[in-house]
PDB file of N, CA and C in Angstrom:
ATOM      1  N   UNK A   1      87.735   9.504  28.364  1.00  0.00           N
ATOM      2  CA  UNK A   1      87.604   8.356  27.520  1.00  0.00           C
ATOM      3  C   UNK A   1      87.130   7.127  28.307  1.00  0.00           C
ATOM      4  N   UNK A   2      87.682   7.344  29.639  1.00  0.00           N
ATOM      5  CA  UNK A   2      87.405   6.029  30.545  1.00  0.00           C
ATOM      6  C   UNK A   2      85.899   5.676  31.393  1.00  0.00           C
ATOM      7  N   UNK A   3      85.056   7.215  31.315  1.00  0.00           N
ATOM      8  CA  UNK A   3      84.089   7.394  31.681  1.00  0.00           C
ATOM      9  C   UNK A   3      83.031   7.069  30.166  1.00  0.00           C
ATOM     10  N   UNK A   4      83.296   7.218  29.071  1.00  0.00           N
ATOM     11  CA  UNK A   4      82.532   6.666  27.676  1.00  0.00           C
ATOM     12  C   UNK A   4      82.530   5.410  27.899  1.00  0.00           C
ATOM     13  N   UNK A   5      83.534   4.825  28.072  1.00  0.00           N
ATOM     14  CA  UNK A   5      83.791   3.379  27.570  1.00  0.00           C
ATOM     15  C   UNK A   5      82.833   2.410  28.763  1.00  0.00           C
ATOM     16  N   UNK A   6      82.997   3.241  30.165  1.00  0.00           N
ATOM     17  CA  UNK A   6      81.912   2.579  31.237  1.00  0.00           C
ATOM     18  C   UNK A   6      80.655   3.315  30.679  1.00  0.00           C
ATOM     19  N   UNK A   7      79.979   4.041  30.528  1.00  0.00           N
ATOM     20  CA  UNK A   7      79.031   4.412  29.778  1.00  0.00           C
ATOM     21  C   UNK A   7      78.484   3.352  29.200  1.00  0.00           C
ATOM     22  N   UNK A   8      79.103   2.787  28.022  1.00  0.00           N
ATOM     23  CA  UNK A   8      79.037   2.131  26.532  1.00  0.00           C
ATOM     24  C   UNK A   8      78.598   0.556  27.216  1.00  0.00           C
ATOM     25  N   UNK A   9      79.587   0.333  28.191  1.00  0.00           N
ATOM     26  CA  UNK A   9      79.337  -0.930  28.685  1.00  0.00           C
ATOM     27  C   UNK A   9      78.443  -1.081  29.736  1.00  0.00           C
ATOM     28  N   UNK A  10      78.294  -0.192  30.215  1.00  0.00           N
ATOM     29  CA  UNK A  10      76.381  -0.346  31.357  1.00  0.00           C
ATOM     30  C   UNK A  10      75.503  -0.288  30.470  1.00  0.00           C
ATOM     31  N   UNK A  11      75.667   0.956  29.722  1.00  0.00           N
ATOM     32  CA  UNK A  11      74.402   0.765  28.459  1.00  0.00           C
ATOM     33  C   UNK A  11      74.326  -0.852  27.628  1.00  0.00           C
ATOM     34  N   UNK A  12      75.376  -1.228  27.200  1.00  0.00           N
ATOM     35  CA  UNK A  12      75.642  -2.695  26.405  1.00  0.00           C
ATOM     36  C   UNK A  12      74.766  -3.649  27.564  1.00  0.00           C
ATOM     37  N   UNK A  13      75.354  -3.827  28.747  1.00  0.00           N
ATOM     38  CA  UNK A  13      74.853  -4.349  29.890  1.00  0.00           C
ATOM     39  C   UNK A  13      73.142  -4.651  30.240  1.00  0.00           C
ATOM     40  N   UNK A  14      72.786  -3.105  30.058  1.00  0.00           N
ATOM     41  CA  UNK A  14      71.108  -3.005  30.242  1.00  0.00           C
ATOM     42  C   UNK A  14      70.559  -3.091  29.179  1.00  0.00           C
ATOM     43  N   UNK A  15      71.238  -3.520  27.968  1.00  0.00           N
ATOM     44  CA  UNK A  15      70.393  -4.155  26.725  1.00  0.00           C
ATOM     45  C   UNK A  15      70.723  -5.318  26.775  1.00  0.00           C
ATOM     46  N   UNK A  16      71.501  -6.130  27.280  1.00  0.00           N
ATOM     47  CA  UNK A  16      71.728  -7.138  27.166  1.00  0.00           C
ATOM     48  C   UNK A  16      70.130  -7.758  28.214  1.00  0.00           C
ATOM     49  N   UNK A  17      70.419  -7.041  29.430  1.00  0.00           N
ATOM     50  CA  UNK A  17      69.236  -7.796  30.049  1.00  0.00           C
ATOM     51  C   UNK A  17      68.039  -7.250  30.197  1.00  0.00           C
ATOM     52  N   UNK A  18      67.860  -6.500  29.373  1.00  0.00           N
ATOM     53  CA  UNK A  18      66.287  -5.946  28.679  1.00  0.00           C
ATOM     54  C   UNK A  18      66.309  -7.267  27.680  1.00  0.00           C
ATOM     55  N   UNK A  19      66.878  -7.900  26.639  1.00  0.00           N
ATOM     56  CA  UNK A  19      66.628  -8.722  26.018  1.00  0.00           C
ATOM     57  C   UNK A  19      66.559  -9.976  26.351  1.00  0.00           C
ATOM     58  N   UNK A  20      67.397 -10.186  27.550  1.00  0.00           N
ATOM     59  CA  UNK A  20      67.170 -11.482  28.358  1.00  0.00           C
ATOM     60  C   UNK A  20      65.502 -11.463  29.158  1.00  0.00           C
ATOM     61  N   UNK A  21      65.230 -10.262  29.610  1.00  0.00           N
ATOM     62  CA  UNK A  21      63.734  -9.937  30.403  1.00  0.00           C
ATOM     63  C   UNK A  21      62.727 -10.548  29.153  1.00  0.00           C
ATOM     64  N   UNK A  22      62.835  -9.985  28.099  1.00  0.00           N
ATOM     65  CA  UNK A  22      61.795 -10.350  27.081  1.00  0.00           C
ATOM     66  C   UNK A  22      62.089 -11.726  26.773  1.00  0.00           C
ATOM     67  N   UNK A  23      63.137 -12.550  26.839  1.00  0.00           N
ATOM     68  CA  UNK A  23      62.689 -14.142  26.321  1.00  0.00           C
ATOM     69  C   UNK A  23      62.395 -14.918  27.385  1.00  0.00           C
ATOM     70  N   UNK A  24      62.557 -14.521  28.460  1.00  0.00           N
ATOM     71  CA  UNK A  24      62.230 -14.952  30.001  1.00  0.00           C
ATOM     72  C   UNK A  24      60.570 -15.231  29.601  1.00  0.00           C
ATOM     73  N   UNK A  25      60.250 -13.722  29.687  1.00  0.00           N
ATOM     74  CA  UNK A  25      58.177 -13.251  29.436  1.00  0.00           C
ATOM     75  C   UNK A  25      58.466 -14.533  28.044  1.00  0.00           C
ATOM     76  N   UNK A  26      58.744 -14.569  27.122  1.00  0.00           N
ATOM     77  CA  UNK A  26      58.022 -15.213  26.161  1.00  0.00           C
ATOM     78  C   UNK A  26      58.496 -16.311  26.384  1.00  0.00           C
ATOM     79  N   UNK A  27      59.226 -17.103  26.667  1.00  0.00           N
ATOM     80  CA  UNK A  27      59.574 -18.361  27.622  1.00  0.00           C
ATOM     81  C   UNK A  27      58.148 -18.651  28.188  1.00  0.00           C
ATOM     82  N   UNK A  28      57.847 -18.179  29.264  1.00  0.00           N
ATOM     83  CA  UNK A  28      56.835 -18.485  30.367  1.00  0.00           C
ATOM     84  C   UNK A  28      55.655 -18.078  29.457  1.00  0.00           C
ATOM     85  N   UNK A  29      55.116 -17.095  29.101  1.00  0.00           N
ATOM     86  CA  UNK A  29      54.028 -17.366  27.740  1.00  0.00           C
ATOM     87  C   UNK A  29      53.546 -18.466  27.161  1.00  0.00           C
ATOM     88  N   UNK A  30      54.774 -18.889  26.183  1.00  0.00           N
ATOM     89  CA  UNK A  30      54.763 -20.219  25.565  1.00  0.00           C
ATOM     90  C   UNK A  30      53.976 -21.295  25.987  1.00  0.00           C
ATOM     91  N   UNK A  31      55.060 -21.321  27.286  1.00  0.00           N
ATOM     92  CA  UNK A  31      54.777 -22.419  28.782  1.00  0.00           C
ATOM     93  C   UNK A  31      53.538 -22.552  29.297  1.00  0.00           C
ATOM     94  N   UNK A  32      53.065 -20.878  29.485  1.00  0.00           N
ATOM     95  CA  UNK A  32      51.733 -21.025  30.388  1.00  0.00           C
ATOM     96  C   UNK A  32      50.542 -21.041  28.867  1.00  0.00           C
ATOM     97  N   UNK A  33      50.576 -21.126  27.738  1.00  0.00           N
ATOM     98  CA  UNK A  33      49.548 -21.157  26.629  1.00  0.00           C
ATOM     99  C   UNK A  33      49.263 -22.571  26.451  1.00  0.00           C
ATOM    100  N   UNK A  34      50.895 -23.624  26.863  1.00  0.00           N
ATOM    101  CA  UNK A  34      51.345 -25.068  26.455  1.00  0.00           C
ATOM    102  C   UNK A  34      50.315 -25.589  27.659  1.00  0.00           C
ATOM    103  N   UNK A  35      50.634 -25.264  28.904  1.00  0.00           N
ATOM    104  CA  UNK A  35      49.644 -25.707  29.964  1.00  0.00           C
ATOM    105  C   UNK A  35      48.219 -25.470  29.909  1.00  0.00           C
ATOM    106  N   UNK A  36      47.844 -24.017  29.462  1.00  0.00           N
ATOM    107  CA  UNK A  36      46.419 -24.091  29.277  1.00  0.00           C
ATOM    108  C   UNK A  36      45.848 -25.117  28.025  1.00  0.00           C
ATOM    109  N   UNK A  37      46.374 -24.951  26.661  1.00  0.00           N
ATOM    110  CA  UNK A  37      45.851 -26.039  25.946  1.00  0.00           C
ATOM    111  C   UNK A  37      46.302 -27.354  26.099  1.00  0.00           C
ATOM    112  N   UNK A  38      46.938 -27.812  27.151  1.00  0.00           N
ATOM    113  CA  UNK A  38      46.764 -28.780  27.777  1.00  0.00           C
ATOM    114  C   UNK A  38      45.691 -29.287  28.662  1.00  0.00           C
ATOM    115  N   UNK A  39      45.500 -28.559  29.670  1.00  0.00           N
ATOM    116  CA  UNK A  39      44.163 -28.343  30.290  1.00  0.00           C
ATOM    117  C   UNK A  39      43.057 -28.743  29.864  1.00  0.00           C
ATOM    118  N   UNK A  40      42.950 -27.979  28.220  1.00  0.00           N
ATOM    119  CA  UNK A  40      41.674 -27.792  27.725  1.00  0.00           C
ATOM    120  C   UNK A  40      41.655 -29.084  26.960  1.00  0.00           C
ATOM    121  N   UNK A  41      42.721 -29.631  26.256  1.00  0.00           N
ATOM    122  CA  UNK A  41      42.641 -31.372  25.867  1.00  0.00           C
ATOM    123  C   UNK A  41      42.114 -32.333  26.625  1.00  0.00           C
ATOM    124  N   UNK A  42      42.638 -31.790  28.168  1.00  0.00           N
ATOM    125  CA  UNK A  42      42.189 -32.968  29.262  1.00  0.00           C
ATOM    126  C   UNK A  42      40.589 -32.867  29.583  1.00  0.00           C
ATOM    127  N   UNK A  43      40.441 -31.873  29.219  1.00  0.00           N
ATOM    128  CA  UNK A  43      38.725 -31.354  29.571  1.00  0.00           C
ATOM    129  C   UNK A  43      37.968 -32.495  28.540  1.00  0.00           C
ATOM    130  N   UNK A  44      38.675 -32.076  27.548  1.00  0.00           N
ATOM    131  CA  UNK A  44      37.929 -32.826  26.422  1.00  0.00           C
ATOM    132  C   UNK A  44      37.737 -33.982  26.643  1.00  0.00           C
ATOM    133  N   UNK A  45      39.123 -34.354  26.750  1.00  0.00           N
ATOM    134  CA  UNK A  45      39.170 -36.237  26.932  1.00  0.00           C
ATOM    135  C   UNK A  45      37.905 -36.774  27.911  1.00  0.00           C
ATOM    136  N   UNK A  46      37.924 -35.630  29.039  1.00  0.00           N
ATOM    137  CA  UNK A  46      37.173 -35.862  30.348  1.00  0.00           C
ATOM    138  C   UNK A  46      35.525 -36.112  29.360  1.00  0.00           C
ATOM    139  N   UNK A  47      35.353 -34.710  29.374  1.00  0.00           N
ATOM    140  CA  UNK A  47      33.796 -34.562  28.618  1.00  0.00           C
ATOM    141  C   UNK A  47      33.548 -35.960  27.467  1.00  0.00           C
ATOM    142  N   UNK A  48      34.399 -36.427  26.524  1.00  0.00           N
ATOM    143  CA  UNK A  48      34.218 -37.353  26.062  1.00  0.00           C
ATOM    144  C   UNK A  48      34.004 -38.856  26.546  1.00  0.00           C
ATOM    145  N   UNK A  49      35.234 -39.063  27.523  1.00  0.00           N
ATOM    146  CA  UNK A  49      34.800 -40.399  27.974  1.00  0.00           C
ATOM    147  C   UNK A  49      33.450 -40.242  28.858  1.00  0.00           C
ATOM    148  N   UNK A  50      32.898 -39.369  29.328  1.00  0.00           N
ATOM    149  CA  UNK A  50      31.486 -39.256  30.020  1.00  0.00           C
ATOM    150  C   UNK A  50      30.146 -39.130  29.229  1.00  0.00           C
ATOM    151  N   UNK A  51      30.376 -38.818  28.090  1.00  0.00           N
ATOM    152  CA  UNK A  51      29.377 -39.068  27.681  1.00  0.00           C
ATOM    153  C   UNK A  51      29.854 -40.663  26.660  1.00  0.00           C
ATOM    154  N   UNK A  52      30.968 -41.268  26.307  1.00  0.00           N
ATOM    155  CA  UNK A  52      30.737 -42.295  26.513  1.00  0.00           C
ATOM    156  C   UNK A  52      30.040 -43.021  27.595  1.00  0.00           C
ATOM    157  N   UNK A  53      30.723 -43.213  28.536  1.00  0.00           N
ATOM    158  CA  UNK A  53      30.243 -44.167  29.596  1.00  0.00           C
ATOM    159  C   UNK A  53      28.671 -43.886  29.883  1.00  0.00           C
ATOM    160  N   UNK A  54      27.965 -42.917  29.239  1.00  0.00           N
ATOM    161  CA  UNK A  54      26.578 -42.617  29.839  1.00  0.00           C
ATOM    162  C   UNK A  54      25.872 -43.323  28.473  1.00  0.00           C
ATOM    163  N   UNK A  55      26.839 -43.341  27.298  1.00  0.00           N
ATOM    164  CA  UNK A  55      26.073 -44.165  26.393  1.00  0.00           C
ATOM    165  C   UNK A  55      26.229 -45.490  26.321  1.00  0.00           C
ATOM    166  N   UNK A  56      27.287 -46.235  26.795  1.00  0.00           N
ATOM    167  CA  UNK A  56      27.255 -47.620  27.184  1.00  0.00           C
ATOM    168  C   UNK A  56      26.034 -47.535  28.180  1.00  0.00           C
ATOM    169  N   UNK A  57      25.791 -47.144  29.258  1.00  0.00           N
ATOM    170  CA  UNK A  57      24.483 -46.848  30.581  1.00  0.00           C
ATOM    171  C   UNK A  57      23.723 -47.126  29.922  1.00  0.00           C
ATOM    172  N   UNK A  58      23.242 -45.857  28.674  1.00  0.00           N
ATOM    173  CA  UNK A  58      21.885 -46.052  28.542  1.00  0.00           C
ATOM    174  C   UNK A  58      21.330 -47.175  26.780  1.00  0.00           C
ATOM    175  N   UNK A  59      22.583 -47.830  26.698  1.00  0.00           N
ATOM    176  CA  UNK A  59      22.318 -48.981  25.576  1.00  0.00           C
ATOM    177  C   UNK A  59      22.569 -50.185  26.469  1.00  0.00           C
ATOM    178  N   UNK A  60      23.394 -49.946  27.988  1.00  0.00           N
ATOM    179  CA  UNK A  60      23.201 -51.395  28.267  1.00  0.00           C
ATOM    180  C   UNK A  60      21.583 -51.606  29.386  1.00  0.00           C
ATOM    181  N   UNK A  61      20.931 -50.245  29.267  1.00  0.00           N
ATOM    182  CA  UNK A  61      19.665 -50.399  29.921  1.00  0.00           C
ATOM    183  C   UNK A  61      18.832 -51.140  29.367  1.00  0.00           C
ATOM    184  N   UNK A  62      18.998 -51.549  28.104  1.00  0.00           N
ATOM    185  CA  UNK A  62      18.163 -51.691  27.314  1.00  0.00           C
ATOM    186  C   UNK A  62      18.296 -52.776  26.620  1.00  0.00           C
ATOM    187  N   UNK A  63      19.824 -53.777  26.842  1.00  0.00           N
ATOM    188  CA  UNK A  63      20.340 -54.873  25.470  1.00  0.00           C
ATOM    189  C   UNK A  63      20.664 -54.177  24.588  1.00  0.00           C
ATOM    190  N   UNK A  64      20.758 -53.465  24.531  1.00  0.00           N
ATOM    191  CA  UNK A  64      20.880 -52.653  22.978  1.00  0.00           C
ATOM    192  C   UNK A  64      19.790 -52.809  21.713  1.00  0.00           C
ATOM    193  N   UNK A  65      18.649 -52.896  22.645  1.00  0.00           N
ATOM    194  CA  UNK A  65      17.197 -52.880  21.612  1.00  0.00           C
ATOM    195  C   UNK A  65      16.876 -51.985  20.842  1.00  0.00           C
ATOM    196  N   UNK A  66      17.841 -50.286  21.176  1.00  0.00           N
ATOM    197  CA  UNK A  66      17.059 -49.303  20.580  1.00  0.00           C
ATOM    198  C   UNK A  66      18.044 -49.552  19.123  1.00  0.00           C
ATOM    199  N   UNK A  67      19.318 -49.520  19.082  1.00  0.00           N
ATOM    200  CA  UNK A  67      20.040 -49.375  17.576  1.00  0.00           C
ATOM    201  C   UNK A  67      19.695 -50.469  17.024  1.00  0.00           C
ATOM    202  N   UNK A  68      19.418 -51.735  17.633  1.00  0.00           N
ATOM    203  CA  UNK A  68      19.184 -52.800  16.554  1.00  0.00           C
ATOM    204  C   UNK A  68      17.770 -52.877  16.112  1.00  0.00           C
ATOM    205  N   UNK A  69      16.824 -52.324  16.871  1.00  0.00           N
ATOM    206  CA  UNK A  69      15.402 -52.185  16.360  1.00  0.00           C
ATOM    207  C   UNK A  69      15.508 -50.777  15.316  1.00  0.00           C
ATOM    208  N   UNK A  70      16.092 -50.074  15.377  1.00  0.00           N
ATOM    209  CA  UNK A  70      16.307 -48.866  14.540  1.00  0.00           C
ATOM    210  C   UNK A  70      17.120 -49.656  12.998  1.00  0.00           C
ATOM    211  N   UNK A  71      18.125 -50.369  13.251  1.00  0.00           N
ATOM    212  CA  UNK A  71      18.510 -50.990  12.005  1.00  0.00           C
ATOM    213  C   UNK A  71      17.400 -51.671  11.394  1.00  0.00           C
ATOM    214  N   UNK A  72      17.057 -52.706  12.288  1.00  0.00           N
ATOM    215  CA  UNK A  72      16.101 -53.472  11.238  1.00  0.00           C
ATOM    216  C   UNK A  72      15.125 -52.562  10.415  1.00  0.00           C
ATOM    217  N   UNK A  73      14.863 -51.885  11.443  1.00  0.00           N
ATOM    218  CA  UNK A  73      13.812 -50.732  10.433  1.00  0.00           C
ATOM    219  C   UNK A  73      14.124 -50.416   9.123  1.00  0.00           C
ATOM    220  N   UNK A  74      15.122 -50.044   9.268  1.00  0.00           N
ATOM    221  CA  UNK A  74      15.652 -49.142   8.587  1.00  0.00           C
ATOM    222  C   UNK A  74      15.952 -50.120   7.156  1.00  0.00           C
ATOM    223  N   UNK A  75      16.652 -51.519   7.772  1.00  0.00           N
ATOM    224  CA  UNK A  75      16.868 -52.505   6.487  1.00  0.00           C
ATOM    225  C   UNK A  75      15.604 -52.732   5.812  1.00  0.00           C
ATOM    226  N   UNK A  76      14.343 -52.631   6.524  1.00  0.00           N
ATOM    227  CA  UNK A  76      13.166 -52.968   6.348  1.00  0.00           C
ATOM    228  C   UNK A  76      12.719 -52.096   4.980  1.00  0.00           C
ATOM    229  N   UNK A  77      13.005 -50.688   5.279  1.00  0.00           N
ATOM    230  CA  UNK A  77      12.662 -49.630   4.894  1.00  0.00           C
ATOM    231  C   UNK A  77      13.908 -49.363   3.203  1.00  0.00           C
ATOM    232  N   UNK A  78      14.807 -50.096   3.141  1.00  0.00           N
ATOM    233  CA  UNK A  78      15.612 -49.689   1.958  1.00  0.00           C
ATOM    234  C   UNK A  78      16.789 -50.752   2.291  1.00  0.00           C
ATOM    235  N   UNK A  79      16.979 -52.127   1.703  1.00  0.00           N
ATOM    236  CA  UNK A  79      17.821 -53.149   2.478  1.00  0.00           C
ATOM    237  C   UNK A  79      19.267 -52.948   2.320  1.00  0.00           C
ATOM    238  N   UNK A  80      19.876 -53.371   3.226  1.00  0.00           N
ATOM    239  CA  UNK A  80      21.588 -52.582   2.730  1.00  0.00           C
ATOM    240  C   UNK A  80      22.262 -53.437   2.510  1.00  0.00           C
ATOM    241  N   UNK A  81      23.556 -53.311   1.795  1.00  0.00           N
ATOM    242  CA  UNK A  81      24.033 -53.945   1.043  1.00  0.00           C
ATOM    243  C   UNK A  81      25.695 -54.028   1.646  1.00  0.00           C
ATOM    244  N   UNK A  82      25.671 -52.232   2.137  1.00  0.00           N
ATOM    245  CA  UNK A  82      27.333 -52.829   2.632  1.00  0.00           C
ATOM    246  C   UNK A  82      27.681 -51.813   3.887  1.00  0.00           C
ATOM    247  N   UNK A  83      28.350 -52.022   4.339  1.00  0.00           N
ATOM    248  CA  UNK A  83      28.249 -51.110   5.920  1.00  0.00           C
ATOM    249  C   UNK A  83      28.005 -49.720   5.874  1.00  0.00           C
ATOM    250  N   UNK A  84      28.791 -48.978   5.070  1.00  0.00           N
ATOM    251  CA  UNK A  84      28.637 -47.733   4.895  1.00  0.00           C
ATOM    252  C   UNK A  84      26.753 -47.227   4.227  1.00  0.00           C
ATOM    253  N   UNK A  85      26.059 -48.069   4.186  1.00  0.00           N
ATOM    254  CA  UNK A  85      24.571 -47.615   4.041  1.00  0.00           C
ATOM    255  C   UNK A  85      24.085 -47.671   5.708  1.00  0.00           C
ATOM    256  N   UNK A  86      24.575 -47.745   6.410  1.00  0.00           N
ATOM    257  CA  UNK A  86      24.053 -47.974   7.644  1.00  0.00           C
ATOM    258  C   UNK A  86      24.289 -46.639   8.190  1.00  0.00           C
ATOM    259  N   UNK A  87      23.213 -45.861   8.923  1.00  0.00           N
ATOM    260  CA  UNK A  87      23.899 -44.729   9.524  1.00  0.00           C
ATOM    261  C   UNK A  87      24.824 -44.886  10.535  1.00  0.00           C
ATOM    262  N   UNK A  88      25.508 -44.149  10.161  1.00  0.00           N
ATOM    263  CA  UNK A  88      26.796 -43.646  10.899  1.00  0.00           C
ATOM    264  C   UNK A  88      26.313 -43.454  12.840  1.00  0.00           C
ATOM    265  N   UNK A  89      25.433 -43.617  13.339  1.00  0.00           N
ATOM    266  CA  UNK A  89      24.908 -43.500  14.481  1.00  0.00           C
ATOM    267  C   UNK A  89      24.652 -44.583  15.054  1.00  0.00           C
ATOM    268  N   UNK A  90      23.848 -44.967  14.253  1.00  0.00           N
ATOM    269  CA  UNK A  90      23.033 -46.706  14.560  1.00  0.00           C
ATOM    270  C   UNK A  90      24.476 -47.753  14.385  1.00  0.00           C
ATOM    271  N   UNK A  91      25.329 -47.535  13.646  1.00  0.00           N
ATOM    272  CA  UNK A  91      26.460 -48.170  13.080  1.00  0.00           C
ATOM    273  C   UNK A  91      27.002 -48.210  14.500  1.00  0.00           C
ATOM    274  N   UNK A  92      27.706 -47.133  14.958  1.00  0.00           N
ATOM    275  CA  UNK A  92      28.480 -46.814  15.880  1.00  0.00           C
ATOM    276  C   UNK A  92      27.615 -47.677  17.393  1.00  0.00           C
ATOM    277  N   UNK A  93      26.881 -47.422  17.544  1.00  0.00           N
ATOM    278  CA  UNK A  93      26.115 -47.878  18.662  1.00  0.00           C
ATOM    279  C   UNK A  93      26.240 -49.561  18.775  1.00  0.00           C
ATOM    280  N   UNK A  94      25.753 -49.877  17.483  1.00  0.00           N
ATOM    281  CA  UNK A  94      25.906 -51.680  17.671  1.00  0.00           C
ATOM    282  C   UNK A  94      27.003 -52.018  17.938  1.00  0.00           C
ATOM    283  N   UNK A  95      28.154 -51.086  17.165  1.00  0.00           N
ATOM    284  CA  UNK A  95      29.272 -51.795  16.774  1.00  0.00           C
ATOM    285  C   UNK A  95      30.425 -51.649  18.964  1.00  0.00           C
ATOM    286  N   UNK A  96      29.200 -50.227  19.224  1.00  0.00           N
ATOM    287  CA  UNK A  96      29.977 -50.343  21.295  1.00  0.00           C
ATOM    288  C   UNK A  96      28.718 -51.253  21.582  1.00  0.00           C
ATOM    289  N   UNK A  97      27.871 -51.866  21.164  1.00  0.00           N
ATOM    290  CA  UNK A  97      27.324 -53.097  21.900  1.00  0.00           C
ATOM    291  C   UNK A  97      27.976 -54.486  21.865  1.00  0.00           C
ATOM    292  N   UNK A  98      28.444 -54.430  20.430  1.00  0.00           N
ATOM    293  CA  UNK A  98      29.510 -56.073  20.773  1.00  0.00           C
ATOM    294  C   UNK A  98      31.032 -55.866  21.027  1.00  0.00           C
ATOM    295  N   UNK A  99      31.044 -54.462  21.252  1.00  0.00           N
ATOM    296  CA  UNK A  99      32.688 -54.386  21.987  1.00  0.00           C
ATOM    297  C   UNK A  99      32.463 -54.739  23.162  1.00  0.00           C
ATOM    298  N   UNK A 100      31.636 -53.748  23.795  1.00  0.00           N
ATOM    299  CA  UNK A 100      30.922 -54.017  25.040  1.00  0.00           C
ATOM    300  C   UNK A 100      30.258 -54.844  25.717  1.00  0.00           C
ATOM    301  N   UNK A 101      30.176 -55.766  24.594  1.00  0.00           N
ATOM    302  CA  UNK A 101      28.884 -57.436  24.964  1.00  0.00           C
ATOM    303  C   UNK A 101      27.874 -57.070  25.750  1.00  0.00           C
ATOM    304  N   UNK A 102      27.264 -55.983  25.461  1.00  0.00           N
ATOM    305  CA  UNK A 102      25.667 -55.379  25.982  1.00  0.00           C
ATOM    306  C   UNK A 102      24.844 -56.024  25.103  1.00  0.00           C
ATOM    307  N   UNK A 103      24.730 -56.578  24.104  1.00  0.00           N
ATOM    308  CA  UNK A 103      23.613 -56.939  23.700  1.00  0.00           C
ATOM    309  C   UNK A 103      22.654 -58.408  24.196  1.00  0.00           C
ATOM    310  N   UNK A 104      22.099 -58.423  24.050  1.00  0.00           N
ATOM    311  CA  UNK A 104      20.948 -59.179  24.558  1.00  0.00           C
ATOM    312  C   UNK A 104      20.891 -60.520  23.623  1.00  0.00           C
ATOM    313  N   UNK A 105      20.947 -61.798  24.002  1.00  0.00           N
ATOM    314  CA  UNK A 105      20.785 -62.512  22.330  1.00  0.00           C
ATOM    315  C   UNK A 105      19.918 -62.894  21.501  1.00  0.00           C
ATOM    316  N   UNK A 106      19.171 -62.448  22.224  1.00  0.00           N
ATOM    317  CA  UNK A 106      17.784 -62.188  21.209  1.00  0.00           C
ATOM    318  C   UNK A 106      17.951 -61.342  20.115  1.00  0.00           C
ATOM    319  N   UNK A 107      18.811 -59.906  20.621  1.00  0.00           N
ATOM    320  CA  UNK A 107      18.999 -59.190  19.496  1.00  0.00           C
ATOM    321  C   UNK A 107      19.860 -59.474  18.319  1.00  0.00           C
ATOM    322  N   UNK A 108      20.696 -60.311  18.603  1.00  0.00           N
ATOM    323  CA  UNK A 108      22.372 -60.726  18.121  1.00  0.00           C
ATOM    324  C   UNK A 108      21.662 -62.024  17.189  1.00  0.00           C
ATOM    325  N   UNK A 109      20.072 -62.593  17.864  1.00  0.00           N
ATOM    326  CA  UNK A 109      19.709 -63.374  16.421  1.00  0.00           C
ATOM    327  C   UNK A 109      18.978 -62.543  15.564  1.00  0.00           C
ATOM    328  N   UNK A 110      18.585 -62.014  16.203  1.00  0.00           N
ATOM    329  CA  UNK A 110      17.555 -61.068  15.064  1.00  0.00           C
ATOM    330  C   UNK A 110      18.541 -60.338  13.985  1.00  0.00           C
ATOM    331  N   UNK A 111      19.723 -59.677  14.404  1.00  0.00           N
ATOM    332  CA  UNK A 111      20.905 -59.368  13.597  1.00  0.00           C
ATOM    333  C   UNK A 111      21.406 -60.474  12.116  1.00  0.00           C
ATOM    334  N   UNK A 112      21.421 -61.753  13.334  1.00  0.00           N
ATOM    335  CA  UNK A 112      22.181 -62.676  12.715  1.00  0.00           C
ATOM    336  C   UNK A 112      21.366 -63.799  11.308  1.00  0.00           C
ATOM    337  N   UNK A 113      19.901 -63.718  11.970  1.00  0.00           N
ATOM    338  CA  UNK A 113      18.715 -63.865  10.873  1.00  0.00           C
ATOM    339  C   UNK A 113      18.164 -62.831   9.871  1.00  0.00           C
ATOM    340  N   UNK A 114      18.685 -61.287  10.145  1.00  0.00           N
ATOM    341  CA  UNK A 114      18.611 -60.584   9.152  1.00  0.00           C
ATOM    342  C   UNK A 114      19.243 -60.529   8.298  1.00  0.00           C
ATOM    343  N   UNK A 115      21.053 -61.297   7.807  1.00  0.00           N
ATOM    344  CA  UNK A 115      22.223 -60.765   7.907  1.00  0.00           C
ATOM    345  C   UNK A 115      22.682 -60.051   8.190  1.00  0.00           C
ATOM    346  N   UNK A 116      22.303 -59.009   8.951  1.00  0.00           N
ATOM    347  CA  UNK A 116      22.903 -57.580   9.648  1.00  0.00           C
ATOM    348  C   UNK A 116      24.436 -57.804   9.740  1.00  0.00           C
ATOM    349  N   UNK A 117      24.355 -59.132  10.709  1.00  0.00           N
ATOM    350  CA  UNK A 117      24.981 -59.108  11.635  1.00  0.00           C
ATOM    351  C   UNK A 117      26.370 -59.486  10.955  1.00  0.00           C
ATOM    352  N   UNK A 118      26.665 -59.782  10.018  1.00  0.00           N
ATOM    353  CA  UNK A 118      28.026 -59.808   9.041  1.00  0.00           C
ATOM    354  C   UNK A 118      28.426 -58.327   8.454  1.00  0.00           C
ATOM    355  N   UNK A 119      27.567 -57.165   9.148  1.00  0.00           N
ATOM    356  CA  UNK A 119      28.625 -55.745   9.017  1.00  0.00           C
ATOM    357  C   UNK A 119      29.594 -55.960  10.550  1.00  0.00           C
ATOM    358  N   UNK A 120      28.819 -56.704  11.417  1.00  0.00           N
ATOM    359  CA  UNK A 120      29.628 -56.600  12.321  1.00  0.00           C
ATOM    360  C   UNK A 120      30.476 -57.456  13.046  1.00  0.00           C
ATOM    361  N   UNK A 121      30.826 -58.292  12.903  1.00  0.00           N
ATOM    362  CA  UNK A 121      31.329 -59.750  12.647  1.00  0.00           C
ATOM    363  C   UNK A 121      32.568 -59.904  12.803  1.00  0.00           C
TER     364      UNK A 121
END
């Protein structure tokens, strides 16, 4: 009877830490999936602020002549009325030229004599 009962309890024993082995592995799983898509967020962040900073570069090469000569066109071409007629591109660009105070003020009158310049204001 005394040899069952140690039996019962090594066996109890090696299931106990067969089940401890498996939340250990899925513990560290978790962990190492939490670190890789961590990783891969930071990549992003990385890849994003670089091609920011290369588009501040190549709008402050310039004053920011290319989005505001592209707006006027464009007002030229069909006149707008409220921000959301502005593309979403050209929009974005002016709007990191006067965060950025890249623009030129030549352009900022030409804005400001078109009314443009009260989408961004």
């Amino acid at each position: 009877m005394r040899s069952i009962l140690l039996t019962l309890a090594m066996f109890g024993a090696v299931i106990i830490i067969g089940v401890l082995a498996i939340q250990i592995t899925n513990y560290r799983q978790e962990h190492s999936v939490a670190g890789v898509e961590a990783k891969k967020r930071l990549a992003e962040a990385i890849q994003a602020r670089d091609i920011l900073d290369k588009r501040v570069e190549d709008l402050s090469a310039d004053r920011c002549e290319a989005p505001v000569g592209a707006l006027l066109s464009f007002n030229d071409r069909q006149p707008i009325g409220k921000y959301r007629d502005i593309p979403e591109g050209i929009a974005s660009d002016i709007a990191l030229c006067m965060k950025r105070d890249l623009m030129g003020p030549r352009f900022e009158d030409q804005l400001t004599d078109s009314k443009l310049m009260r989408f961004f204001g």
